[in-house]
Structure formats: structure tokens, C-alpha cells
Protein backbone atom coordinates (compact mmCIF):
# COMPACT_ATOMS: atom_id res chain seq x y z
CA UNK A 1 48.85 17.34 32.73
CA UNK A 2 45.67 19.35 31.15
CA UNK A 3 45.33 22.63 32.23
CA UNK A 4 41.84 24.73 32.29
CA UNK A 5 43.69 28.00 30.22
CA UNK A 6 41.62 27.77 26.32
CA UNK A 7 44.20 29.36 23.76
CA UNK A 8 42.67 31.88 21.60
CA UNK A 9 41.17 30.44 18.62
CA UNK A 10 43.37 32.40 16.09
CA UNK A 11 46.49 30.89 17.84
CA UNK A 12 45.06 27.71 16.89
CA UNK A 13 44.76 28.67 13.04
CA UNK A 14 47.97 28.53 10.47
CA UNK A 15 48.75 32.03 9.29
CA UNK A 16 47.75 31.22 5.93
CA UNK A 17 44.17 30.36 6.47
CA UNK A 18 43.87 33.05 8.67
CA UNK A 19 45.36 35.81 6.19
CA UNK A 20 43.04 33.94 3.13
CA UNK A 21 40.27 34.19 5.36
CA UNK A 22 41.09 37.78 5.68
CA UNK A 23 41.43 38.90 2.21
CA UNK A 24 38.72 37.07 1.42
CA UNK A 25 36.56 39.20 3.94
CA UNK A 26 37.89 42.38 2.93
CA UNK A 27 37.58 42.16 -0.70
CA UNK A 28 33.91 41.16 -0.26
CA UNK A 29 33.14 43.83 2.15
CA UNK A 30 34.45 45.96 -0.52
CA UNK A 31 32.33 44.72 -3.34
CA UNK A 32 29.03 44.28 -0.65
CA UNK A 33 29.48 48.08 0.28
CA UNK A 34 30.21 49.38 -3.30
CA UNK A 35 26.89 47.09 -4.56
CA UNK A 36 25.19 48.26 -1.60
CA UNK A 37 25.92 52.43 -2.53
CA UNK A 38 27.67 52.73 0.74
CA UNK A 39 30.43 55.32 0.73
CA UNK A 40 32.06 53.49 -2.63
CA UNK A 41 30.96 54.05 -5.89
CA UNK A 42 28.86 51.69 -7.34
CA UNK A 43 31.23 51.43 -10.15
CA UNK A 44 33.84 49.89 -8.17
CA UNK A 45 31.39 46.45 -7.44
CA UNK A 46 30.86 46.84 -11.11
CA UNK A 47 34.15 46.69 -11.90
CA UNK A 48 35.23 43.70 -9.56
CA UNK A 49 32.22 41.42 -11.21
CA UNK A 50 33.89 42.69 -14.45
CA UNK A 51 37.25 41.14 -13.39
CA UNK A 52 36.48 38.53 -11.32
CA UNK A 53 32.65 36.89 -11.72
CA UNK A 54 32.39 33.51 -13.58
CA UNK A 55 30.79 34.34 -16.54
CA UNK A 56 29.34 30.87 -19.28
CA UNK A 57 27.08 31.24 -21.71
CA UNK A 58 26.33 32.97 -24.66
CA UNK A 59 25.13 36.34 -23.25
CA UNK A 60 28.30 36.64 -21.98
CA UNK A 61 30.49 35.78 -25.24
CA UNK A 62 33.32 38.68 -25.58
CA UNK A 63 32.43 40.16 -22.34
CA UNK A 64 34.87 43.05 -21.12
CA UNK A 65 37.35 41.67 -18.33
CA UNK A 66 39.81 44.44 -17.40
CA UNK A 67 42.27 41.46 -16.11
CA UNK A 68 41.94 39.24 -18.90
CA UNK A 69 40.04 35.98 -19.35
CA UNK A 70 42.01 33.33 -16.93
CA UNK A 71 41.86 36.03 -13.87
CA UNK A 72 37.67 35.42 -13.00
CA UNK A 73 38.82 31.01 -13.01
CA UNK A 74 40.74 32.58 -9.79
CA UNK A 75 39.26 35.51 -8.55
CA UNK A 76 35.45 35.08 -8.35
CA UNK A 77 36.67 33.67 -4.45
CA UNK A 78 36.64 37.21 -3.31
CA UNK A 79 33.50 38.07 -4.40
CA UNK A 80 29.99 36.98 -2.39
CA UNK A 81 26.44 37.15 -3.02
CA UNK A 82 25.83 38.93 0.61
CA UNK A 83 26.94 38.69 4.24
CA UNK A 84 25.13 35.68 4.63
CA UNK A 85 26.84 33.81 2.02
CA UNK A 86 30.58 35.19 2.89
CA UNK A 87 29.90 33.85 6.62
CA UNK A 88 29.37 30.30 5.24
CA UNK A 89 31.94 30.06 3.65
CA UNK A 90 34.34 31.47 5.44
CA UNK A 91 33.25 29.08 8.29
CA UNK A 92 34.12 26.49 5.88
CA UNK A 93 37.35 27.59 5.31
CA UNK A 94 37.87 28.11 9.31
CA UNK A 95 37.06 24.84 9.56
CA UNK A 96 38.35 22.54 6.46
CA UNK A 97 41.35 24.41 6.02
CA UNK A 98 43.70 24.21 9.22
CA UNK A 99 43.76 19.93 9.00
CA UNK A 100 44.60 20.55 4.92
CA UNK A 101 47.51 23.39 5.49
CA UNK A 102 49.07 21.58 8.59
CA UNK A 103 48.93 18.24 5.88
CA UNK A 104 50.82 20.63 3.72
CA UNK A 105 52.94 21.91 6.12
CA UNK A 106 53.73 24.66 8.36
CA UNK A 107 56.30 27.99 6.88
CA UNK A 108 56.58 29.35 3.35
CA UNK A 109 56.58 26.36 1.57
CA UNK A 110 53.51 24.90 3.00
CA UNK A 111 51.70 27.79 2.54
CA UNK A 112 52.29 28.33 -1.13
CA UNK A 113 51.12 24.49 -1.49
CA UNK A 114 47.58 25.45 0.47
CA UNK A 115 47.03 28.30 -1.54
CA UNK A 116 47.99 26.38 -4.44
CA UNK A 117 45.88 24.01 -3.98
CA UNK A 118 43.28 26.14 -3.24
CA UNK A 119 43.44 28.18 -6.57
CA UNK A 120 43.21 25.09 -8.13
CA UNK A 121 40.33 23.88 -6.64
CA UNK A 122 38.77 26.92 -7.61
CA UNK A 123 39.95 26.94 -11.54
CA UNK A 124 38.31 23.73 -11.38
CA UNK A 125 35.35 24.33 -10.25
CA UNK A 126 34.94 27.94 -12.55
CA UNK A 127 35.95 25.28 -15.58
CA UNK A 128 32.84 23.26 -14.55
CA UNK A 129 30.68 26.21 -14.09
CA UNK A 130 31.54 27.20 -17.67
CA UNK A 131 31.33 24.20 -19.41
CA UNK A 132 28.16 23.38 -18.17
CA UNK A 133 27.00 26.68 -19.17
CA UNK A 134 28.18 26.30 -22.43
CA UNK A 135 26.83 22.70 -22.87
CA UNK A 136 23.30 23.81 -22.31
CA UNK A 137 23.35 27.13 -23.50
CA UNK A 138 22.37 29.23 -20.39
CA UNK A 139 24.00 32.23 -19.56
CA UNK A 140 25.14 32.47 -15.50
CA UNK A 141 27.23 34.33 -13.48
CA UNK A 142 28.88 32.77 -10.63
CA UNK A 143 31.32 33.82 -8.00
CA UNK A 144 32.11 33.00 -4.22
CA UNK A 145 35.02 30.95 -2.12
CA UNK A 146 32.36 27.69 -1.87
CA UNK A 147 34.04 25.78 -5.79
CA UNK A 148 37.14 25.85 -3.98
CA UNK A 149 36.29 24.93 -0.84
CA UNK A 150 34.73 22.23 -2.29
CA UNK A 151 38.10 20.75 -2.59
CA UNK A 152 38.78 20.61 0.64
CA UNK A 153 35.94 18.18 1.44
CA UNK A 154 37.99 15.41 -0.47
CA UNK A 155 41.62 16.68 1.44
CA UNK A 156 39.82 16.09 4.84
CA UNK A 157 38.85 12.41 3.26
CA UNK A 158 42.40 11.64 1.97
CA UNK A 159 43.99 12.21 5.37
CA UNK A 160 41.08 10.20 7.32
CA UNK A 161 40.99 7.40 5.04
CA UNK A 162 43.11 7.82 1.61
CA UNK A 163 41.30 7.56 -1.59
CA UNK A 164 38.34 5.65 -0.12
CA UNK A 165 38.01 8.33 2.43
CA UNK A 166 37.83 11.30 -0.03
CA UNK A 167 35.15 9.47 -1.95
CA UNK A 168 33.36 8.86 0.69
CA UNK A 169 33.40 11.67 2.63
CA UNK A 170 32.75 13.88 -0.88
CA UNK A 171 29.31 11.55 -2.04
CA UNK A 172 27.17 13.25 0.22
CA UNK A 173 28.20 16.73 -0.81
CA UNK A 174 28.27 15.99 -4.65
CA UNK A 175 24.19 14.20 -4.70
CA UNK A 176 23.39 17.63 -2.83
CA UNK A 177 24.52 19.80 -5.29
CA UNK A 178 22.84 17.16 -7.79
CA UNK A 179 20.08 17.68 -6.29
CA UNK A 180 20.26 21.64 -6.63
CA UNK A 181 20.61 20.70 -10.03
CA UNK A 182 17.39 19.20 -10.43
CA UNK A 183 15.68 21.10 -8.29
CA UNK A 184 17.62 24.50 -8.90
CA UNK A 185 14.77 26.58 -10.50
CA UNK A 186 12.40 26.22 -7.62
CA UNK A 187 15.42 27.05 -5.32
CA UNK A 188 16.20 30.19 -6.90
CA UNK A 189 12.42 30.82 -6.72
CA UNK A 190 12.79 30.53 -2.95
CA UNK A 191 16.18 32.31 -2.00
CA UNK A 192 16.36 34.73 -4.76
CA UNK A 193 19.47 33.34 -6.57
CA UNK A 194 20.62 30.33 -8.51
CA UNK A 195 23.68 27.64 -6.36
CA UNK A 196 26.38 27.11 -8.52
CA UNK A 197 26.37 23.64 -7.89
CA UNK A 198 28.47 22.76 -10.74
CA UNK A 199 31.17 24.63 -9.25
CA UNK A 200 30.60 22.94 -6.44
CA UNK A 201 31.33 19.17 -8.44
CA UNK A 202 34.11 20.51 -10.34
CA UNK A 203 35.84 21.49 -6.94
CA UNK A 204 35.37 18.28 -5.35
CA UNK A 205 37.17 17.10 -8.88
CA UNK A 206 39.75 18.93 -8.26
CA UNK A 207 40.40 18.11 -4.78
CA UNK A 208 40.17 14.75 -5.05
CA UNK A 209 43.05 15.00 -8.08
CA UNK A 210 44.95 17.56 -6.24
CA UNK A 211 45.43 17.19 -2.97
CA UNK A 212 47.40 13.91 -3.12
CA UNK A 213 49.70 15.52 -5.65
CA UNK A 214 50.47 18.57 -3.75
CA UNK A 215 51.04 16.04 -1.20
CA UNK A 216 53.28 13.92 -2.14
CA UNK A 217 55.48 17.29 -3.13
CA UNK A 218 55.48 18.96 -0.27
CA UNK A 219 54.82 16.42 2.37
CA UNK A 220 56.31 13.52 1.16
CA UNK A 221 56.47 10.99 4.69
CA UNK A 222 52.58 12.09 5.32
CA UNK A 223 52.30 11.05 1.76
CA UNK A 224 53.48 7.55 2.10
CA UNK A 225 51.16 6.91 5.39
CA UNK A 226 47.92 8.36 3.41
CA UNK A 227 48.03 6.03 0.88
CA UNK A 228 48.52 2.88 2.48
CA UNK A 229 44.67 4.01 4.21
């Protein structure tokens, strides 16, 4: 029998994408009021693009980072262009993540593998970012959640339909950001910053590679039905 009560929509949520969601938000709001000269010091948003902004190219060669040069692979996550661009993708992550952290699995374990998995999704993408920088010689800086929730397009895809299904499901995303690519100047032209669409690719990349790995460690009987799909 159905009954008419809705549960909350945070009751229908794992903890961990709710609490990544969260931190997410707050360091953000943090950097966005700092930037913005609201009660923080300017230096502090300063300090956090220092630390945690993807940074290719040769303008950037030697630049200062206060956490060393792996942290910004990891941290540019927590840091957004505006509110605009945090509320996309943490509506991503509200909505991609719950189907890949059940897949994972509910409790400790499962957790660590979603945030796992989504750290490497996003060292993936920051690699791309880079090397693509460094391959044509322009200097960028790049930061927000979207490289590793790239990843989870390709997750969604492997639990609908296996390795045909991530493919499939990640195509449409990856000509769109090839797109920005070739189109990326005018874009910036238009919106007042440049997409970081190979961040983007290299997520999908790393979904695609990851997910079933993670998968087959922490969930090993959904493993076995995903890849007979």
C-alpha cells in the first residue's frame, strides 16, 4: 500500500552527498564573500585560489601554493566562479550522486569509496585542464565541483547499461564541451569567463575508468550484475 505522506528530500539523500554538498557550499560561500569584500578580508579568497585554483600554463610556472602542488588537482571543488555556478553544480551532485554512493554502498566504507571516487574524478579532470594548457601554451585558471562531477555522468551509465551505457550516456556531454572548445572564445565573450571544458573530458575519463574499479572493491555482487549489461 502507497501512502500520500512525501519524506523530506534530505531523508532521501546518503549522508555523504549531503555533507559533500555541504562543505562544498560553505567553502564557496567563504571564498564568494571574501572575493566579494563582505565582512572577510579579501586576502582570505586570495589565499584559497592560491591553494586550491587549477593553475596550466606558463604564466603560472612556480606559482606560490601554500599547500603544495598536488592539493589544487583536489581542492579547486570548493571553489566557484559565483552563486550561479555553485547552484549548478551542486544540483548535479544532488542529483548524480545518491544512485553512485548507494552503488557504492551505504556506512563508512561506502562513503570513503564515493568520495574516493570523487577526488579522483576531479584529479583527472585538473590533469586534463593542465595538460592542455601546457600543450598549447595558454595560461588558465580553473576551479569548481563540475571536472568531477563529470565522472559521475559515466557511473550513472555503468549501472543503467555497463560499459555501453557509460559511453553512451557520456557522448553527449563530451561533443558539448567540444564544442565549448571550438567555440570557447566567443563564449567567454558572452558570459564573462572561459568553461573549463577540458576538465570537463578528463572527468568523464576518469569516471568511466573509475567507477567500475571502485566497484568491483567495494560492491562486489553489484559488480558482477553491471557487467554482464
Amino acid at each position: 500500500m502507497l501512502s500520500g505522506r512525501r519524506e523530506p528530500l534530505f531523508n532521501r539523500l546518503p549522508p555523504v552527498v549531503v555533507a559533500l554538498t555541504a562543505v562544498i557550499v560553505l567553502a564557496s560561500s567563504i571564498q564568494l564573500i571574501s572575493q566579494w569584500g563582505f565582512v572577510l578580508d579579501p586576502w582570505v579568497a586570495n589565499w584559497m585560489f592560491d591553494a586550491g585554483a587549477i593553475a596550466g600554463g606558463p604564466e603560472f610556472a612556480g606559482v606560490y601554493r601554500p599547500l603544495g602542488h598536488f592539493a589544487p588537482l583536489v581542492l579547486h571543488v570548493f571553489l566557484h566562479g559565483g552563486i550561479f555556478h555553485l547552484v549548478m553544480n551542486m544540483m548535479a551532485l544532488v542529483a548524480f550522486g545518491p544512485p553512485v554512493a548507494i552503488a557504492l554502498g551505504i556506512g563508512r566504507k561506502g562513503a570513503f569509496a564515493f568520495l574516493l571516487f570523487f577526488a579522483g574524478c576531479a584529479i583527472a579532470g585538473a590533469l586534463f585542464q593542465i595538460g592542455w594548457s601546457e600543450f598549447t601554451g595558454q595560461s588558465e585558471l580553473a576551479i569548481g565541483a563540475s571536472s568531477a562531477l563529470s565522472g559521475f555522468i559515466p557511473a550513472v551509465g555503468w549501472l543503467r547499461g555497463g560499459l555501453k551505457g557509460a559511453v553512451r550516456i557520456s557522448v553527449p556531454w563530451v561533443v558539448i564541451n567540444l564544442v565549448i572548445a571550438v567555440v570557447g572564445e566567443f563564449m567567454a565573450s558572452i558570459i564573462g569567463f572561459r568553461l573549463a571544458w577540458a576538465a570537463h573530458i578528463g572527468g568523464v575519463a576518469g569516471g568511466i575508468i573509475l567507477f567500475p574499479l571502485l566497484l568491483a572493491m567495494f560492491n562486489t555482487r553489484l559488480w558482477r550484475l553491471v557487467k554482464r549489461l
